[in-house]
N, C-alpha and C. Protein backbone atom coordinates (compact mmCIF):
# COMPACT_ATOMS: atom_id res chain seq x y z
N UNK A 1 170.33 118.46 176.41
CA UNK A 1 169.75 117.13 176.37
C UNK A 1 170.61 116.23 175.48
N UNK A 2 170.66 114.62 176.15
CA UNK A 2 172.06 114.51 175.35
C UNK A 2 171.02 113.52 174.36
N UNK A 3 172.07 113.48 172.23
CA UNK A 3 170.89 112.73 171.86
C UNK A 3 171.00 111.45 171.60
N UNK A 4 169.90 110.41 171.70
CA UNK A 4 169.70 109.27 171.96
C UNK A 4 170.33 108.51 170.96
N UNK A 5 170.44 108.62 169.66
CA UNK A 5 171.50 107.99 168.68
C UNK A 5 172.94 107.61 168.82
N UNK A 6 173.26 108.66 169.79
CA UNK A 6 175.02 108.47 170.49
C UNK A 6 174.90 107.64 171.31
N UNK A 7 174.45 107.22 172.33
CA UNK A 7 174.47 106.75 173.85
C UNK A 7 174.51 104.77 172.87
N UNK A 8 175.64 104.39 173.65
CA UNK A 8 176.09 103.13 172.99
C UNK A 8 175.33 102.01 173.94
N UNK A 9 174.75 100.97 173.32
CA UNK A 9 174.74 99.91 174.12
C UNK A 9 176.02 99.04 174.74
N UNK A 10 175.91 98.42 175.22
CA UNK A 10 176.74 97.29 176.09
C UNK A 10 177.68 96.47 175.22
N UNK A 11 176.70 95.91 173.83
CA UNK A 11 177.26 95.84 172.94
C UNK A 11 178.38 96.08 171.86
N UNK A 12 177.95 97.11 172.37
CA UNK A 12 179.11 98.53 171.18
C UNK A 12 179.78 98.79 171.64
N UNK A 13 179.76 99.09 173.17
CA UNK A 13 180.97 99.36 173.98
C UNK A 13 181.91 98.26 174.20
N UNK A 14 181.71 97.26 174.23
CA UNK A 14 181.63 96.02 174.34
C UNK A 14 183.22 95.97 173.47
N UNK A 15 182.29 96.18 172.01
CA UNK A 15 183.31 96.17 170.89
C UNK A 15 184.18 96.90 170.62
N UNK A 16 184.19 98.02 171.29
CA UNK A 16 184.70 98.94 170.94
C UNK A 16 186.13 98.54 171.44
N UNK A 17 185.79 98.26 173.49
CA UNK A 17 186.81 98.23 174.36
C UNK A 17 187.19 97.14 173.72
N UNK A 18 187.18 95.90 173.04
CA UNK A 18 187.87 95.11 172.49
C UNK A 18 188.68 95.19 171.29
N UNK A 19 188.49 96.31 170.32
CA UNK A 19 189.37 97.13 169.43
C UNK A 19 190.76 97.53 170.43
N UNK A 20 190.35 98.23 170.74
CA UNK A 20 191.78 98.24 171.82
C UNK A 20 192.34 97.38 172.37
N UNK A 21 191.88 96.34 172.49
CA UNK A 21 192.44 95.19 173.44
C UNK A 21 193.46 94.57 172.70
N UNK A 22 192.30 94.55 171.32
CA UNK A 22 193.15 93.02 170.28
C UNK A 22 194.46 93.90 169.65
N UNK A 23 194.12 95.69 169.57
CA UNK A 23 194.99 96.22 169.18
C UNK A 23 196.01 96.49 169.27
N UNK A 24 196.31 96.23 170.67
CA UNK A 24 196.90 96.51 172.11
C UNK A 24 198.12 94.74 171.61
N UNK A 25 197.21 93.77 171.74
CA UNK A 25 197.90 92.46 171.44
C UNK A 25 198.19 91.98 170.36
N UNK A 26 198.21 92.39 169.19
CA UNK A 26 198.65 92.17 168.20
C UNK A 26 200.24 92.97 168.54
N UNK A 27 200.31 94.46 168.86
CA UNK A 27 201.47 94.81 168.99
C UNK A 27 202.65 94.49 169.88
N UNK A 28 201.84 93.62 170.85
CA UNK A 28 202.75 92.59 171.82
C UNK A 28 203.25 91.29 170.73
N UNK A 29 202.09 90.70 169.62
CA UNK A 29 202.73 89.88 169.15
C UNK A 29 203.84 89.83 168.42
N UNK A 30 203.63 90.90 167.56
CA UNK A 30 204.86 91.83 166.81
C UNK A 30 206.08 91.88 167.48
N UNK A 31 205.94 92.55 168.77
CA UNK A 31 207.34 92.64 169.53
C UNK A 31 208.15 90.98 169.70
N UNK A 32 207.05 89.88 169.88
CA UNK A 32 207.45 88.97 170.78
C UNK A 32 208.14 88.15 169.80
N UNK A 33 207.31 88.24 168.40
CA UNK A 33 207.91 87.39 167.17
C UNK A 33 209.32 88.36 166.84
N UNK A 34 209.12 89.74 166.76
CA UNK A 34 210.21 90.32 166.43
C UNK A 34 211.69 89.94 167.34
N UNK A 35 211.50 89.94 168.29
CA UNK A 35 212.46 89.64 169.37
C UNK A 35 212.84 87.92 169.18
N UNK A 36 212.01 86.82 168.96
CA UNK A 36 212.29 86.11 168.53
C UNK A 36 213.17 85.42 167.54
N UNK A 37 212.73 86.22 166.39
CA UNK A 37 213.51 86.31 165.23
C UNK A 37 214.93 87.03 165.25
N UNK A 38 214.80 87.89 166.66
CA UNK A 38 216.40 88.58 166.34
C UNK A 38 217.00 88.16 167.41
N UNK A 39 217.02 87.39 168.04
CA UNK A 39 217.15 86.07 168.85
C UNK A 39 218.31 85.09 167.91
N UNK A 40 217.16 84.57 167.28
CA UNK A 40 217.27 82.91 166.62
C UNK A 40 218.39 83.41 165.38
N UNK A 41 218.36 84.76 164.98
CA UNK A 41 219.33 84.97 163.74
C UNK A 41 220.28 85.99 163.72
N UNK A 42 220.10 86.54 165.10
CA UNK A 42 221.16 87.93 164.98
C UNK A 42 222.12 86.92 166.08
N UNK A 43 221.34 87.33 167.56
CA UNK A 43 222.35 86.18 168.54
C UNK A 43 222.49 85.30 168.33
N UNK A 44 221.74 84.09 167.65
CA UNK A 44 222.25 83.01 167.71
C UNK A 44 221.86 82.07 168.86
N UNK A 45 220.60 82.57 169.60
CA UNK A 45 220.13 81.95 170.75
C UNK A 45 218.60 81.55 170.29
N UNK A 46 218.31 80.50 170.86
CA UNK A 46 216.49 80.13 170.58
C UNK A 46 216.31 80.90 171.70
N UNK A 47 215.05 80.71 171.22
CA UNK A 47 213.75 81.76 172.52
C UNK A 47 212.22 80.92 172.16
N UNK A 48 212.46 79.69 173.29
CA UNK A 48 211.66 78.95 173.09
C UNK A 48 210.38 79.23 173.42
N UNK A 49 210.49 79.75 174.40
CA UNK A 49 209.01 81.02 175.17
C UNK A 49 208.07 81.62 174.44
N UNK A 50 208.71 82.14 173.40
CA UNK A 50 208.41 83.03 172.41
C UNK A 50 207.05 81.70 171.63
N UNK A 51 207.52 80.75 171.24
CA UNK A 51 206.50 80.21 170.65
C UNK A 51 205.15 80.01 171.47
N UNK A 52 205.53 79.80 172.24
CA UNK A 52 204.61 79.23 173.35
C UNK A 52 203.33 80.21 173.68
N UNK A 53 204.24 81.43 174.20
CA UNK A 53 204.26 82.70 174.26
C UNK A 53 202.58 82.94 173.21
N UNK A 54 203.08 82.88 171.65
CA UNK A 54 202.49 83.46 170.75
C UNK A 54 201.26 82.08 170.70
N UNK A 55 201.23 81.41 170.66
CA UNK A 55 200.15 80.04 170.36
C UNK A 55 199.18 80.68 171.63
N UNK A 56 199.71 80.82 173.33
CA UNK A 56 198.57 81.49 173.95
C UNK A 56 197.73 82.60 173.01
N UNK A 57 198.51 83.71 172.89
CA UNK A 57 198.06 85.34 172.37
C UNK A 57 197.00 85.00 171.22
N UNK A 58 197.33 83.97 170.00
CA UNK A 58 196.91 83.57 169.10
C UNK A 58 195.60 82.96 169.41
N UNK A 59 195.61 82.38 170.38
CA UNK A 59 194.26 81.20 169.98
C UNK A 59 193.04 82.07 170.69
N UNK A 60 193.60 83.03 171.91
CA UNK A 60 192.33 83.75 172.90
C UNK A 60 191.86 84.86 171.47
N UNK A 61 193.00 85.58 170.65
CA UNK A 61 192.86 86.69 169.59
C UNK A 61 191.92 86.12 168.82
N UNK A 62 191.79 84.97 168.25
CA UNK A 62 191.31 84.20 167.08
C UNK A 62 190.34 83.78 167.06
N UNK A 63 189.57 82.99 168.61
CA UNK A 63 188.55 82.68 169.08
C UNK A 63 187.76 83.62 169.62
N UNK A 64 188.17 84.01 170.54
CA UNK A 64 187.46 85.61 171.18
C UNK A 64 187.28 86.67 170.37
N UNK A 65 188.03 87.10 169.58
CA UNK A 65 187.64 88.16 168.29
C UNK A 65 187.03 87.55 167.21
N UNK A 66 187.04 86.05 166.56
CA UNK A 66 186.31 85.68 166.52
C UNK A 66 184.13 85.37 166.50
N UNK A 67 184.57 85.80 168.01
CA UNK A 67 183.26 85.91 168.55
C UNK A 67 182.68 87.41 168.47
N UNK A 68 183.45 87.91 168.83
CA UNK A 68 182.85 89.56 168.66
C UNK A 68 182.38 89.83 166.89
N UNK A 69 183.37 89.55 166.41
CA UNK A 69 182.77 89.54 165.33
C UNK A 69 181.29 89.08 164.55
N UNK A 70 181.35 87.94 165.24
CA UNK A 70 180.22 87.13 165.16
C UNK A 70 178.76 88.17 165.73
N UNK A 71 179.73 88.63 166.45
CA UNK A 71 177.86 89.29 167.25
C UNK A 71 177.88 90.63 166.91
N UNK A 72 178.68 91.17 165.85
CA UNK A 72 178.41 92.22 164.99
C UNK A 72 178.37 92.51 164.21
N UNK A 73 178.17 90.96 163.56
CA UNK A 73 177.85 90.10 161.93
C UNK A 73 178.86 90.35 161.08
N UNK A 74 180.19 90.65 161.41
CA UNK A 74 181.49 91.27 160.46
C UNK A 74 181.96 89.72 160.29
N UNK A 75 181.30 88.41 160.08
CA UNK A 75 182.17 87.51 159.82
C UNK A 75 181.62 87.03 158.35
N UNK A 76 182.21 86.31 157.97
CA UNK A 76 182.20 85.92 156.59
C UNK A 76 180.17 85.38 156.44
N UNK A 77 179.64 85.86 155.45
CA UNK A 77 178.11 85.24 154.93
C UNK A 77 178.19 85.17 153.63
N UNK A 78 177.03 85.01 153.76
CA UNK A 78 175.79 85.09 152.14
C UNK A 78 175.84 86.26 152.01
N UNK A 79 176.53 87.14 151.88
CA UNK A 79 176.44 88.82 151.34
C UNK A 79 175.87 89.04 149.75
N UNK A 80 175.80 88.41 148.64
CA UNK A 80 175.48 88.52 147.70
C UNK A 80 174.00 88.29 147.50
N UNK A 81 173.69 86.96 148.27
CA UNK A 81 172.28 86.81 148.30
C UNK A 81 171.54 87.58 149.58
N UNK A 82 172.07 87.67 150.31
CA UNK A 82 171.27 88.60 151.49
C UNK A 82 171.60 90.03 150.94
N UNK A 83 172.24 90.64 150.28
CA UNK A 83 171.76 91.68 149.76
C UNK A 83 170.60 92.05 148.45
N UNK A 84 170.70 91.04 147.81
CA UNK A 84 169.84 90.97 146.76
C UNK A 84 168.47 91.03 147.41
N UNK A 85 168.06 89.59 148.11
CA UNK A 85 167.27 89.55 148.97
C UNK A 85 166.57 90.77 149.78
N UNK A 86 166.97 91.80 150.21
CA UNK A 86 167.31 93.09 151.14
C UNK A 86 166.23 93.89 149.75
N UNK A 87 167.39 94.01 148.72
CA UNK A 87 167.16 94.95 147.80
C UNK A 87 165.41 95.26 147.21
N UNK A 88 165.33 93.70 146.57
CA UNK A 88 164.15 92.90 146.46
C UNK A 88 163.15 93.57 147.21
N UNK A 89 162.97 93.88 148.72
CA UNK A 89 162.29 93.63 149.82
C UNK A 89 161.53 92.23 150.30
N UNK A 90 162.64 91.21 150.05
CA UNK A 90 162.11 89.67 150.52
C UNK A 90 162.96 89.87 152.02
N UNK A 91 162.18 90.33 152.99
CA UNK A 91 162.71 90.19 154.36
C UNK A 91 162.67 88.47 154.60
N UNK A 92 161.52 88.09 154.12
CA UNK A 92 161.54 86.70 154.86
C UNK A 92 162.59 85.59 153.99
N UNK A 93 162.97 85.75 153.11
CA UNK A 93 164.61 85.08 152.13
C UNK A 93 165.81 85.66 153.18
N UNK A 94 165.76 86.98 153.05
CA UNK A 94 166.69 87.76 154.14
C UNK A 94 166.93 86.89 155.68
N UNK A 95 165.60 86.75 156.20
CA UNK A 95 165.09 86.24 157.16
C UNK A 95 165.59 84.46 157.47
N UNK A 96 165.29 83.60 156.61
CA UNK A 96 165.46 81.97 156.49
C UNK A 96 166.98 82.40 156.05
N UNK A 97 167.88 82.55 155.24
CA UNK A 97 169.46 83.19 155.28
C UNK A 97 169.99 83.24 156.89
N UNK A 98 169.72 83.95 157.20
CA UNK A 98 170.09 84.24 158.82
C UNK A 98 169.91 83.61 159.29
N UNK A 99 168.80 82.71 159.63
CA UNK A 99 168.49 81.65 160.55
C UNK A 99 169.62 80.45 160.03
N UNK A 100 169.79 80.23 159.06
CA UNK A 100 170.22 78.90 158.57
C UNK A 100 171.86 79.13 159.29
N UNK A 101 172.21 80.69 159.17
CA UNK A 101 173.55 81.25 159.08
C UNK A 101 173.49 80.69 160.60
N UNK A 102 172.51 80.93 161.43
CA UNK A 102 172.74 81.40 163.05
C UNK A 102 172.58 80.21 163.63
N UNK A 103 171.57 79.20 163.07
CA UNK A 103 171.97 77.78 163.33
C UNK A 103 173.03 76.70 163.33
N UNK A 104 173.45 77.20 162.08
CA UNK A 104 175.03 76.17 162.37
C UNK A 104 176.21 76.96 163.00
N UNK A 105 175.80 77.86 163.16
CA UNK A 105 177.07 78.71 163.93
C UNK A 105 176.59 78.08 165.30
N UNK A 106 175.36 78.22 165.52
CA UNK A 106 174.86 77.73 166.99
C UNK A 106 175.07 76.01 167.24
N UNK A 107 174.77 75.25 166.31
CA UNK A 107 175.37 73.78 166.41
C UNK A 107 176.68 73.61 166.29
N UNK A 108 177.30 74.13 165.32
CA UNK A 108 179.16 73.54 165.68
C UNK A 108 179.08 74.22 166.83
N UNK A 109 179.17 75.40 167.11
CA UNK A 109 179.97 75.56 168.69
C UNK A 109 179.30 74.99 170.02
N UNK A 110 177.68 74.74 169.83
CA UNK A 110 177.57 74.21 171.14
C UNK A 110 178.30 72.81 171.08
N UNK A 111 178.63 72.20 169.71
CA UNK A 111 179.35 70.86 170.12
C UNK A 111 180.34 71.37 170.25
N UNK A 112 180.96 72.09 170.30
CA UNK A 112 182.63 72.40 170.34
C UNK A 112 182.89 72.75 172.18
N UNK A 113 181.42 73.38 172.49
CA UNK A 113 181.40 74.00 173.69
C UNK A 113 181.63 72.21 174.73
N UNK A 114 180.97 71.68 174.20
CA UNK A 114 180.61 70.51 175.14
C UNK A 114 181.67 69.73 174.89
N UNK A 115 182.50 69.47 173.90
CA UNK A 115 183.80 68.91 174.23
C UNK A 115 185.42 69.75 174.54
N UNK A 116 184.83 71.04 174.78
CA UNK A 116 185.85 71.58 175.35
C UNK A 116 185.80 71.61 176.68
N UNK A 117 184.07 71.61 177.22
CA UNK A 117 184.19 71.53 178.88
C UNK A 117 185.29 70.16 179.00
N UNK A 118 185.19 68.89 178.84
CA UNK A 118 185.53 67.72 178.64
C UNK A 118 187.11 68.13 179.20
N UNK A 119 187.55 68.92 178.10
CA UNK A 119 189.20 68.68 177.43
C UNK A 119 189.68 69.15 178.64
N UNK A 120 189.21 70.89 179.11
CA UNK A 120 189.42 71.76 179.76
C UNK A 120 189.52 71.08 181.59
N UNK A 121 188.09 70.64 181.67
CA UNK A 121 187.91 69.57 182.87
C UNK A 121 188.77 68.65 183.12
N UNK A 122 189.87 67.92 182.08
CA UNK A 122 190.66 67.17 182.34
C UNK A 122 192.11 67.47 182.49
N UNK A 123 192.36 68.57 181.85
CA UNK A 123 193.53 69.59 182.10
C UNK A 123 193.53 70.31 183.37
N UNK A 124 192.36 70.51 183.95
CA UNK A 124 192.48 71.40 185.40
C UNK A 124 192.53 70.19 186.47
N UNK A 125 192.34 68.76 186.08
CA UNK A 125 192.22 67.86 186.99
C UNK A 125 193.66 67.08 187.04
N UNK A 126 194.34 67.24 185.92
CA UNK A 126 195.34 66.81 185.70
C UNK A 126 196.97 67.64 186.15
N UNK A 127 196.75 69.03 185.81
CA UNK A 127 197.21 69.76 186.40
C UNK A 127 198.65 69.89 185.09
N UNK A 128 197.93 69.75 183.58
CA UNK A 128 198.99 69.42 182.45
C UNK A 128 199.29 70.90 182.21
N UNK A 129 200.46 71.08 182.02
CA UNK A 129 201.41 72.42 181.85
C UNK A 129 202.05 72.32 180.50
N UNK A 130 202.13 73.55 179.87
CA UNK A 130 202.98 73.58 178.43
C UNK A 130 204.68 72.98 178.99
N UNK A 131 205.43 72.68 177.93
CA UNK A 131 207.05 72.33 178.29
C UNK A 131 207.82 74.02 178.95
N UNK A 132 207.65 74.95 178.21
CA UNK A 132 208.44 75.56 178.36
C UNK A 132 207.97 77.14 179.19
N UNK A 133 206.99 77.35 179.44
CA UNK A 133 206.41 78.50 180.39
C UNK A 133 205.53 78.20 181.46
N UNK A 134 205.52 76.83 181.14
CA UNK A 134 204.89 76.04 182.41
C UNK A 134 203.48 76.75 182.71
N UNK A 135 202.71 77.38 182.39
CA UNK A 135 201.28 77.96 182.28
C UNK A 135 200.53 76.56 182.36
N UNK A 136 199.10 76.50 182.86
CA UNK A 136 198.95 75.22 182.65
C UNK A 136 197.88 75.48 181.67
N UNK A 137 197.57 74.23 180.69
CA UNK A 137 197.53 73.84 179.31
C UNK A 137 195.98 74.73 179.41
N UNK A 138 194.99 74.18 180.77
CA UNK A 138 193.55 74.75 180.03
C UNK A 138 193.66 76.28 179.72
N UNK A 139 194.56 77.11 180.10
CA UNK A 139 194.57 78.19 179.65
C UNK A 139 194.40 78.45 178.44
N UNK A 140 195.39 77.97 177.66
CA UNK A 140 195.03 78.15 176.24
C UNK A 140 192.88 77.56 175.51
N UNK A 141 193.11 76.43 176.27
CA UNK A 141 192.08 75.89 175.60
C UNK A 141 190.67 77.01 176.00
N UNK A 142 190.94 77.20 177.28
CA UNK A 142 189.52 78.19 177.58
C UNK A 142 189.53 79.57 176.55
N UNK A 143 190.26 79.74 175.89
CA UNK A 143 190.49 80.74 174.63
C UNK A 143 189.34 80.70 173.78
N UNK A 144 189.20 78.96 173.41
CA UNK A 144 188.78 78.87 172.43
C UNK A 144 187.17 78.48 173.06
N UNK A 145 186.74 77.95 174.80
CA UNK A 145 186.31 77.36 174.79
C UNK A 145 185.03 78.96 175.59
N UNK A 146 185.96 79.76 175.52
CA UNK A 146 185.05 81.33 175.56
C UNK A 146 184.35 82.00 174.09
N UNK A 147 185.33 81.61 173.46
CA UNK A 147 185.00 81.89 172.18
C UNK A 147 183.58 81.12 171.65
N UNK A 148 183.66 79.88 171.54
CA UNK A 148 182.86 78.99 170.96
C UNK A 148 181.35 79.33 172.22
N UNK A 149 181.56 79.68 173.17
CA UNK A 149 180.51 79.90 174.21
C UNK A 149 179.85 81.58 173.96
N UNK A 150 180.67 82.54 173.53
CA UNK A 150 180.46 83.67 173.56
C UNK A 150 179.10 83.50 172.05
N UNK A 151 180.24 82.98 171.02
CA UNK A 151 179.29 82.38 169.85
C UNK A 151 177.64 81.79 170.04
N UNK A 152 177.69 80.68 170.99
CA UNK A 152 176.51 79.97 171.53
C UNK A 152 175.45 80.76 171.97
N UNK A 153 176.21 82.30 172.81
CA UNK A 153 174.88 82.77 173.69
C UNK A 153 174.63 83.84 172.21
N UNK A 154 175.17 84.55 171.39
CA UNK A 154 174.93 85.27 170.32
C UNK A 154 174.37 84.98 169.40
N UNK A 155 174.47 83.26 169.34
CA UNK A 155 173.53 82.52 168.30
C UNK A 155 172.10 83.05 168.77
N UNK A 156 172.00 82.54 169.69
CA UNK A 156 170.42 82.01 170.23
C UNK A 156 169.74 83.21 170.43
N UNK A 157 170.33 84.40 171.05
CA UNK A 157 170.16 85.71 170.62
C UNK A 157 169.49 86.53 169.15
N UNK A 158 170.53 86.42 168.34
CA UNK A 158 170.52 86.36 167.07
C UNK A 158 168.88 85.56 166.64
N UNK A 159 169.49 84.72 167.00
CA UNK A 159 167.84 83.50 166.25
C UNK A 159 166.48 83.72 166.57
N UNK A 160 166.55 84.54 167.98
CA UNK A 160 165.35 85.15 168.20
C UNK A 160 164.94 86.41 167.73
N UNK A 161 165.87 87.38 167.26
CA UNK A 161 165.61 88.35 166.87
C UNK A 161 165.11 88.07 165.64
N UNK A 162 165.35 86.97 165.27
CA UNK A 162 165.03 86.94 163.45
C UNK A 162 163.78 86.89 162.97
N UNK A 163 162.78 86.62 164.29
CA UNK A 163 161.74 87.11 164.53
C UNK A 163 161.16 88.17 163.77
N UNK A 164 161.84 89.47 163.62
CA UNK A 164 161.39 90.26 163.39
C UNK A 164 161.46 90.37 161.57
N UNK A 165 161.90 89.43 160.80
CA UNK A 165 161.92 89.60 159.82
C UNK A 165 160.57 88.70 158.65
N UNK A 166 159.87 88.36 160.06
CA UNK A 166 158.51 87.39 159.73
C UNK A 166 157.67 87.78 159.72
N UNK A 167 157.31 89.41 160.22
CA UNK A 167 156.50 90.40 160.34
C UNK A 167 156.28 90.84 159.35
N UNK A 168 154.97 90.92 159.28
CA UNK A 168 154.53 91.99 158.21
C UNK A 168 153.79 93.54 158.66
């Protein structure tokens, strides 16, 4: 019988397969800057790509991991007072902490969400391309504009669960 403590949610797996991913692309970035740099100072040739290159890898890594983080609470808080709080047994301090945390995480990005549809919508209508890999531009921006959305649905998530810290 297999036991129920192991068996991962969607979540976890979630995160997990994204450990590998970002792990996976960080070591592409390494190569791409490395090759860059021995480019620009060994040959004596630019490698204009290379920037371009890394600003994509960068902004999907930053925003999108970002977000994972976010929905497995590894991003920066109130750790001093939400542990005290914890310690205490003031769930409901614990409780108003989180909410306050999960609200403005949930207001900047839904505004961020709503003027990136904007940006993104005008780049796919426009048909605007970087100078030098010619990718076109909303690519990059939907990086950030997954990120800030992934954030949005984890907020509201989050905010309902907090629910449970109002219970007695």
């Amino acid at each position: 019988m297999e036991n129920v403590s192991s068996v991962k949610t969607l979540p976890e797996k979630l995160l997990d397969g994204s450990k590998i991913l970002f792990g996976f692309l960080g070591v592409v970035m390494i190569l791409v800057e490395t090759y860059a740099v021995f480019g620009r100072e060994i040959l004596k040739v630019p490698v204009p790509w290379a920037d371009e290159m890394l600003k994509l890898l960068f902004v999907w890594c930053i925003f999108v991991g970002s977000a994972l983080a976010f929905l497995s609470d590894d991003l920066i808080s109130l750790t001093l007072i939400e542990d005290r709080a914890k310690e205490k047994g003031n769930m409901k301090l614990f409780g108003i902490l989180k909410i306050v945390q999960y609200a403005a995480a949930l207001g900047i990005s839904a505004l961020l969400v709503v003027q990136l549809f904007t940006i993104v919508g005008t780049q796919l209508s426009t048909g605007e391309a970087t100078t030098v890999l010619k990718y076109p531009l909303w690519v990059l921006n939907s990086g950030i504009l997954i990120g800030m959305g992934l954030i949005v649905a984890a907020s509201v998530g989050k905010l309902i669960g907090c629910a449970k810290y109002f219970k007695n």
